[in-house]
Protein backbone atom coordinates (compact mmCIF):
# COMPACT_ATOMS: atom_id res chain seq x y z
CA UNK A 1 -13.41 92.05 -50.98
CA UNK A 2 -13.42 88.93 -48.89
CA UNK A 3 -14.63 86.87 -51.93
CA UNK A 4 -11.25 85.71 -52.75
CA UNK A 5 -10.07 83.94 -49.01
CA UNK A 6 -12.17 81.13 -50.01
CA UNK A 7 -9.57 80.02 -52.16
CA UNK A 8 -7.19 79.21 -49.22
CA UNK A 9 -7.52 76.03 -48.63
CA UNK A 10 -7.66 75.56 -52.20
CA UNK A 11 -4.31 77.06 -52.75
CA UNK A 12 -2.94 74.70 -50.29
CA UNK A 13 -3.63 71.22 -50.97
CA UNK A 14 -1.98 72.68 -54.41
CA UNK A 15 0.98 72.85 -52.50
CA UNK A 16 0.99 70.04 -49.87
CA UNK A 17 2.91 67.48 -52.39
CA UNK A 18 5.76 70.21 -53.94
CA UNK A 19 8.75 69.53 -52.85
CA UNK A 20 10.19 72.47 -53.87
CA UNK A 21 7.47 74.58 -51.60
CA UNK A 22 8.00 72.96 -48.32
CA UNK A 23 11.98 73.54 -48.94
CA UNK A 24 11.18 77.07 -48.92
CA UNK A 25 8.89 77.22 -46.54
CA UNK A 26 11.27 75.36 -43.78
CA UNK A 27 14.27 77.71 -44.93
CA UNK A 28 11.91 80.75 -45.00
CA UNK A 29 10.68 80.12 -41.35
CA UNK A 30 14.02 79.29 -40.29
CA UNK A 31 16.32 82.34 -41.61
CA UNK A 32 12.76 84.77 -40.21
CA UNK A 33 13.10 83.41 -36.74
CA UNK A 34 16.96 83.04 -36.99
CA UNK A 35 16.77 86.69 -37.94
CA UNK A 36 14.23 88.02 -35.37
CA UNK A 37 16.25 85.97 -32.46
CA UNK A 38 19.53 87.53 -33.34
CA UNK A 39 17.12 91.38 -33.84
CA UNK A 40 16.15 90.87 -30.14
CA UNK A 41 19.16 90.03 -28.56
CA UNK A 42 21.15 93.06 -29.90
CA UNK A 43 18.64 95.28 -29.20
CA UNK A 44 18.57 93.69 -25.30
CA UNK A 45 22.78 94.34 -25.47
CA UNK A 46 22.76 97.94 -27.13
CA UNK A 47 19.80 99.67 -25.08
CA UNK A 48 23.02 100.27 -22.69
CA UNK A 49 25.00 101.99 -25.30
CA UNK A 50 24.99 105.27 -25.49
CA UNK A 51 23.17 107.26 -28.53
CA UNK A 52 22.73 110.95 -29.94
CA UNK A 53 19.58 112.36 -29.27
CA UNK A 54 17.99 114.05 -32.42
CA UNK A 55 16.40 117.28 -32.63
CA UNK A 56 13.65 117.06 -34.72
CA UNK A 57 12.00 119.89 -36.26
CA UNK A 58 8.55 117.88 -36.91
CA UNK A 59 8.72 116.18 -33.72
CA UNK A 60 9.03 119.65 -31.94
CA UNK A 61 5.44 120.28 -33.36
CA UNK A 62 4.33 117.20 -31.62
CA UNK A 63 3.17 117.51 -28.01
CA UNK A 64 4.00 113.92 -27.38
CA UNK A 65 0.64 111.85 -26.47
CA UNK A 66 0.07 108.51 -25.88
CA UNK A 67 -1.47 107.00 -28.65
CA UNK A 68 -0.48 103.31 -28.00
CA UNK A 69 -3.58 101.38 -28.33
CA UNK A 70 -4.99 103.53 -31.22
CA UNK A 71 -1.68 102.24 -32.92
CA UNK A 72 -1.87 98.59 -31.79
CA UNK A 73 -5.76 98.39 -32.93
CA UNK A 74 -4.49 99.73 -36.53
CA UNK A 75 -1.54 98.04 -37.06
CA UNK A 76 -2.44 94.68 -35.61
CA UNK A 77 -5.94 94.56 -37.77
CA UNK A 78 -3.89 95.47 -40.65
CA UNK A 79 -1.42 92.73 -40.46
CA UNK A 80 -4.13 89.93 -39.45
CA UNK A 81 -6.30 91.53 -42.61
CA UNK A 82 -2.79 91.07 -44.58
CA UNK A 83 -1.91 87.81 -43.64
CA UNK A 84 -5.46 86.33 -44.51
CA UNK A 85 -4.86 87.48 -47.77
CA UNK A 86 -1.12 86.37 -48.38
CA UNK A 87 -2.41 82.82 -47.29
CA UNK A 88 -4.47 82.58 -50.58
CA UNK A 89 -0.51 82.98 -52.25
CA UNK A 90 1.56 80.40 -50.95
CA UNK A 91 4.30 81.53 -53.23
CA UNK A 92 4.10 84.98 -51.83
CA UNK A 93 3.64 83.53 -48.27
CA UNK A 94 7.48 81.80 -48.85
CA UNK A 95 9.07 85.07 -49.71
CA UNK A 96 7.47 87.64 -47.70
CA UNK A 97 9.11 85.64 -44.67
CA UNK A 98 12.12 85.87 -46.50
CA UNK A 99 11.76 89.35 -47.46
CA UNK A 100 10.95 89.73 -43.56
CA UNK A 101 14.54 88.23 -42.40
CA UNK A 102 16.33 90.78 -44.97
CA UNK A 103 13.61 93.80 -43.10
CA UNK A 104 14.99 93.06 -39.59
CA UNK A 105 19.00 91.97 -40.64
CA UNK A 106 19.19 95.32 -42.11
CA UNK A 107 17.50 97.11 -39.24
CA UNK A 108 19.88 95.20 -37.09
CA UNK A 109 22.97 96.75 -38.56
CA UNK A 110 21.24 99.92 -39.29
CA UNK A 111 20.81 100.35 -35.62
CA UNK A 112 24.16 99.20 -35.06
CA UNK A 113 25.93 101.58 -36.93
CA UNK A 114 23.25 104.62 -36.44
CA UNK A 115 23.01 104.70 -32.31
CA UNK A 116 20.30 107.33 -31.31
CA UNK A 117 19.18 107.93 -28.01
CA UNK A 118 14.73 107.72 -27.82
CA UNK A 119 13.63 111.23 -28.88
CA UNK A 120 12.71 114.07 -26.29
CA UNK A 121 9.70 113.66 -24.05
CA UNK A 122 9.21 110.03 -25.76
CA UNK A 123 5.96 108.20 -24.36
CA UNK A 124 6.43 104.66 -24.12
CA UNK A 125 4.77 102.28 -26.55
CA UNK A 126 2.86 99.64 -24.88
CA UNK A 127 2.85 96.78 -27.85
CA UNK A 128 1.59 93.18 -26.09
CA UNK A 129 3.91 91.74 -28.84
CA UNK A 130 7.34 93.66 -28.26
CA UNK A 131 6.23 92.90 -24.38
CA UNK A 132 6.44 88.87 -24.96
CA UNK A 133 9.45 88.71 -27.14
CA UNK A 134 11.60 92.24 -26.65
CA UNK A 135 11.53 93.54 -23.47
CA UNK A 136 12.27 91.70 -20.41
CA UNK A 137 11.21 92.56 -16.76
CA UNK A 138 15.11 94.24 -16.38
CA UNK A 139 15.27 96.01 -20.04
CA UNK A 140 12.77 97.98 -21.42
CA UNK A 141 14.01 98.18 -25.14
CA UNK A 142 13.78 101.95 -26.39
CA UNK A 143 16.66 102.29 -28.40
CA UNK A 144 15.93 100.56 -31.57
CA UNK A 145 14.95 103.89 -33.58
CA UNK A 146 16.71 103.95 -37.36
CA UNK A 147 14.80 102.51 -38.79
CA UNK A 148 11.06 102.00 -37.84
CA UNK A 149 10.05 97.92 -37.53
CA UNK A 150 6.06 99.02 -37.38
CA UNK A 151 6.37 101.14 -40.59
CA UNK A 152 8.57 98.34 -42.33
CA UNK A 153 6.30 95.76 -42.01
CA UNK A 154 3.44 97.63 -42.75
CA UNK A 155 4.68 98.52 -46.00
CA UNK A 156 5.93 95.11 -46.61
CA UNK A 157 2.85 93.70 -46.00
CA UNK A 158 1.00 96.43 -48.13
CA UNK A 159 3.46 95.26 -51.45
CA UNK A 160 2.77 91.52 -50.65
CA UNK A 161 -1.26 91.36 -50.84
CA UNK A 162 -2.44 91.14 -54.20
CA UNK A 163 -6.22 92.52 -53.49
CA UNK A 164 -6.28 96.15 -53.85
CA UNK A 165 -9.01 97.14 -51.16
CA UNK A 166 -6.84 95.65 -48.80
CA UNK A 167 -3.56 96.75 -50.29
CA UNK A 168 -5.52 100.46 -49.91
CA UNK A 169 -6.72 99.80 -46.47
CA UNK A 170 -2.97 98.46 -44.88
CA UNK A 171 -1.15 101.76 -46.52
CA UNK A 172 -3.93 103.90 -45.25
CA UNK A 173 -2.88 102.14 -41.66
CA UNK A 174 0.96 102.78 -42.48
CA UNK A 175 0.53 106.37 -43.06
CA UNK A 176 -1.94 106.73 -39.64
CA UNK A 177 0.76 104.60 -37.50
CA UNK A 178 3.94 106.38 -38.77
CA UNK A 179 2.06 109.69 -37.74
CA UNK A 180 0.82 108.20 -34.77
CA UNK A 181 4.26 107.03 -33.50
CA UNK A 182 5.79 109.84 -34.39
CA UNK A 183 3.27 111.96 -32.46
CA UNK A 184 4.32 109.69 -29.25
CA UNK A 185 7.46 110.86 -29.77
CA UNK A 186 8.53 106.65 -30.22
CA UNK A 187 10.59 107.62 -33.66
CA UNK A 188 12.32 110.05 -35.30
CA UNK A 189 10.82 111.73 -38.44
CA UNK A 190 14.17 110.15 -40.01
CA UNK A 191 13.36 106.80 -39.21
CA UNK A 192 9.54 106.75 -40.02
CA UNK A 193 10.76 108.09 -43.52
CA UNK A 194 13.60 105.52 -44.12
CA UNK A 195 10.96 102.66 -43.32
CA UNK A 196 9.57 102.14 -46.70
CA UNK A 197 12.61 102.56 -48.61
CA UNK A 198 14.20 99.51 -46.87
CA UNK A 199 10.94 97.34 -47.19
CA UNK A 200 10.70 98.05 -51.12
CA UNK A 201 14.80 96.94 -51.60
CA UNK A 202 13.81 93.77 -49.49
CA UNK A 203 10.30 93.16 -51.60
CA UNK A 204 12.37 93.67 -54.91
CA UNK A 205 15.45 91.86 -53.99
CA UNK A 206 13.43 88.49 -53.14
CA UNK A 207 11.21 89.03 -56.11
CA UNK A 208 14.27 89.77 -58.44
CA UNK A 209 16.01 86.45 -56.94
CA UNK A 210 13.05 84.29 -57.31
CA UNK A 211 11.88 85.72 -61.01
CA UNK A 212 11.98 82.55 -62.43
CA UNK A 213 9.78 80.39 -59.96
CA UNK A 214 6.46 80.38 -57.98
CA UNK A 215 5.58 77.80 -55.45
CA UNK A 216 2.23 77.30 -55.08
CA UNK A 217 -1.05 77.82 -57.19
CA UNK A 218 -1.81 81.86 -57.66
CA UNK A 219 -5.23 80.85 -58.85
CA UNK A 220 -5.31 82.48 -61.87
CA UNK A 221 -4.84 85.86 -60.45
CA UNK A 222 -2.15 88.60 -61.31
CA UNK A 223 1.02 89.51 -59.39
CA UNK A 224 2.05 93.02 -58.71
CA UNK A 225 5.79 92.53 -59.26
């Protein structure tokens, strides 16, 4: 399964003289932090706007529980085990990021124009990384429901690696977070569900836009496009 990683540094001296590949790379870095700045200051501004609160049927069937580190253990080993894997694509390493930017724009206007309030009973979800970048010591972001950012990039990530015992193992961990967050009563059923949709329009959009060039060496190996 593993066999394959070796070809990282490989796959990047391939790269370090293409022009072409460090242009995308700079603008992909720059439009995925442009985007996530611009996520986390809305969400800072709107967690004092007032929402509808939900009721939902599947969540009623849910004693909330606090599954928080049983989620960040599965969704944080999923993304390192994805991102090892994406590094042997450069190519795919340029658009994910981008595909990443679209992910969080259009969960920024989705929460925009969809304002919930958290759902009944929700236990907060202690995530070290929304902790550094999203909440600050006088907001505690909890309103940033429709749709679900663990879900999205968990499927995103799933579409972008090419080996398929890890593709298997990170939508395995989508399924068990999405349950497991909506068990804590941290999302709707709604917005859980929605996830995936927008992650596949972002993966095919970039891929569609891009059909005509790769940047980077993909060893040999097939895309799943």
């Amino acid at each position: 399964m593993f066999s394959e990683l070796k070809y990282i540094p490989e796959a990047w001296r391939n790269v370090r003289g293409s022009k072409s590949f460090r242009n995308q790379l700079i603008f992909s870095l720059l439009i995925f932090v442009i985007a996530n700045l611009h996520n986390f200051h809305c969400m800072r501004m709107w967690q004092q706007r007032p929402g509808v609160q939900i009721n939902d049927m599947l969540l009623n069937m849910m004693h909330p529980v606090n599954l928080s580190f049983p989620i960040f253990c599965v969704e944080y080993t999923a993304m390192l085990l994805a991102v090892a894997f994406i590094l042997v694509y450069p190519d795919r390493l340029v658009k994910g990021l981008q595909m990443f930017a679209i992910v969080v724009f259009a969960r920024t206007v989705s929460i925009y124009l969809v304002a919930l309030e958290p759902p009944k009973d929700m236990v907060p979800l202690w995530d070290p990384m929304a902790n550094f970048f999203l909440h600050t010591p006088n907001v505690f972001v909890s309103k940033d429901l429709f749709f679900s950012g663990h879900v999205a990039a968990l499927v995103l990530l799933g579409l972008l690696v090419v080996n398929k015992y890890a593709k298997a193992w990170i939508f395995v961990s989508t399924i068990l977070v999405g349950i497991m967050i909506m068990w804590q009563h941290v999302h709707y059923s709604t917005d859980v569900i929605f996830a995936p949709l927008a992650s596949y329009i972002a993966y095919k959009f970039v891929i569609y836009i891009h059909r005509e060039t790769q940047y980077g060496l993909e060893l040999g190996m097939n895309e799943d496009q």
